[in-house]
C-alpha atoms as a PDB file:
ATOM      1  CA  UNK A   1      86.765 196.989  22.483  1.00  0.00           C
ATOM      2  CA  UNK A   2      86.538 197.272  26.270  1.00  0.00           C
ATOM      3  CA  UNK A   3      87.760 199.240  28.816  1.00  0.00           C
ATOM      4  CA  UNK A   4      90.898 197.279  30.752  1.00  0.00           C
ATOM      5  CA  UNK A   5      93.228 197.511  33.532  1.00  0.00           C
ATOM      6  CA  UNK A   6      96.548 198.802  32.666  1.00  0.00           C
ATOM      7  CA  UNK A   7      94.894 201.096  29.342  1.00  0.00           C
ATOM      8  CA  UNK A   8      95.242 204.973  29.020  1.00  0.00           C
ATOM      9  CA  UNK A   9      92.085 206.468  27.903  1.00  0.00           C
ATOM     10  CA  UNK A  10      90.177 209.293  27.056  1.00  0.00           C
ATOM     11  CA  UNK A  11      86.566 209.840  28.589  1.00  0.00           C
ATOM     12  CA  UNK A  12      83.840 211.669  28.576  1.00  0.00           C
ATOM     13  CA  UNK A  13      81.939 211.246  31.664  1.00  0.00           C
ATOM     14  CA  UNK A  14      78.717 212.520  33.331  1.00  0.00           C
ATOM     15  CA  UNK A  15      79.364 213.188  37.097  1.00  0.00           C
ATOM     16  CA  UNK A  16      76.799 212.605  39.927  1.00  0.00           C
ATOM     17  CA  UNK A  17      76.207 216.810  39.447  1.00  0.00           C
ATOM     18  CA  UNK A  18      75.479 216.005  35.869  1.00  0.00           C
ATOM     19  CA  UNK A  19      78.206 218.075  34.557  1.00  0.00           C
ATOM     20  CA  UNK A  20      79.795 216.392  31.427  1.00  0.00           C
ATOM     21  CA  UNK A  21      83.863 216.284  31.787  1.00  0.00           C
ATOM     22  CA  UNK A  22      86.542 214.613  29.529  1.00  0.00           C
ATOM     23  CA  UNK A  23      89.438 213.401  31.117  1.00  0.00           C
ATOM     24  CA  UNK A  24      92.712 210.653  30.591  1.00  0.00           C
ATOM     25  CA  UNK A  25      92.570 208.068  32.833  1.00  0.00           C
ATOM     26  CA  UNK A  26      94.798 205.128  33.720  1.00  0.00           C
ATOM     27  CA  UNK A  27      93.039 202.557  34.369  1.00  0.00           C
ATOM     28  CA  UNK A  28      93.851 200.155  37.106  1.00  0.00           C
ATOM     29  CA  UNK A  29      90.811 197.817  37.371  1.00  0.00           C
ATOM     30  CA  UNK A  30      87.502 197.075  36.443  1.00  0.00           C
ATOM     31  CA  UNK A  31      84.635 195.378  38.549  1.00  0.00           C
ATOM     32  CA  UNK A  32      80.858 195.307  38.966  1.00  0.00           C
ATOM     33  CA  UNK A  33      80.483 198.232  36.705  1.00  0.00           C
ATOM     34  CA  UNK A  34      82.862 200.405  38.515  1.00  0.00           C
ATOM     35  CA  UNK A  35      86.665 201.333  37.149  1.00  0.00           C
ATOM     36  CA  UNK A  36      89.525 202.633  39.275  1.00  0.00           C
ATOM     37  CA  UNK A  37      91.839 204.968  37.748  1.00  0.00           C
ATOM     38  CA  UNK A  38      93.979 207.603  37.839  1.00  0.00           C
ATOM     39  CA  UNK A  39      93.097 211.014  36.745  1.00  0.00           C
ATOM     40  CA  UNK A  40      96.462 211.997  34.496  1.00  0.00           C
ATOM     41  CA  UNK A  41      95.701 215.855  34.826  1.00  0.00           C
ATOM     42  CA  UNK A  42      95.615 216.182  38.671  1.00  0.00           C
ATOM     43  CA  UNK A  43      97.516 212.774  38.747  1.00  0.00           C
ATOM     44  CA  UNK A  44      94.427 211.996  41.461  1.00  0.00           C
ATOM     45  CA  UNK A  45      92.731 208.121  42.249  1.00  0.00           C
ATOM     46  CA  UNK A  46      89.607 208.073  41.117  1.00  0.00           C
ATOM     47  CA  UNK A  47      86.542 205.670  40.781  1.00  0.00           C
ATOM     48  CA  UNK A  48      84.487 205.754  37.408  1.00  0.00           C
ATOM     49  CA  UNK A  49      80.770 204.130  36.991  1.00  0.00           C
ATOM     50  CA  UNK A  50      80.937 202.435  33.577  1.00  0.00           C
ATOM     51  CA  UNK A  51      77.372 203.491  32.917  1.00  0.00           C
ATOM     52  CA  UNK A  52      78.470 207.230  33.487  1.00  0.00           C
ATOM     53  CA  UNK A  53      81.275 207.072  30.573  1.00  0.00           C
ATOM     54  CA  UNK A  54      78.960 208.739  27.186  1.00  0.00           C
ATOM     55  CA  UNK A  55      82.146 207.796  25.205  1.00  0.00           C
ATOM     56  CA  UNK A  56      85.869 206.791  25.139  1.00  0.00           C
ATOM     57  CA  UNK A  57      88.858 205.821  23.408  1.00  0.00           C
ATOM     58  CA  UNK A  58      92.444 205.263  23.618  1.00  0.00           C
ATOM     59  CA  UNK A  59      94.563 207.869  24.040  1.00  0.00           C
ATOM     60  CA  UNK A  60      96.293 209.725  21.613  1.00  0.00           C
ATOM     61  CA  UNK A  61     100.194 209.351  21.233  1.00  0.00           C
ATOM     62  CA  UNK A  62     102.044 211.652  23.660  1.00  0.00           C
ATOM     63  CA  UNK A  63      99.824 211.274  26.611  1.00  0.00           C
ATOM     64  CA  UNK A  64     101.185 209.414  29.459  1.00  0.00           C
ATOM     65  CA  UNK A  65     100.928 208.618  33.406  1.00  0.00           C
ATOM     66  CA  UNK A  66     103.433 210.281  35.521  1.00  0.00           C
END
């Protein structure tokens, strides 16, 4: 599977800080290894580096964008 526009998923990411965070996203697009999406918890855009994300998967039932 790969990550694609129009998906909620679950992450678990390593920011620039190196602090390890897990977070549902919507994503909106992917390109040249970077993905824009929207944070569902603070409901914030955001921009992802694919090589950042340790793991993901889709979301479980019940989660949703606002």
């Amino acid at each position: 599977m790969k990550i694609e526009a129009g998906k909620i998923i679950e992450i678990v990411y390593l920011d620039r800080s190196g602090k390890i965070t897990q977070r549902n996203i919507e994503v909106h697009g992917v390109r040249d290894g970077l993905i824009r999406a929207t944070d569902i918890g603070s409901g914030a855009p955001r921009a992802f580096r694919e090589s950042n994300i340790l793991a993901w998967q889709p979301t479980k039932k019940g989660v949703t964008a606002s």
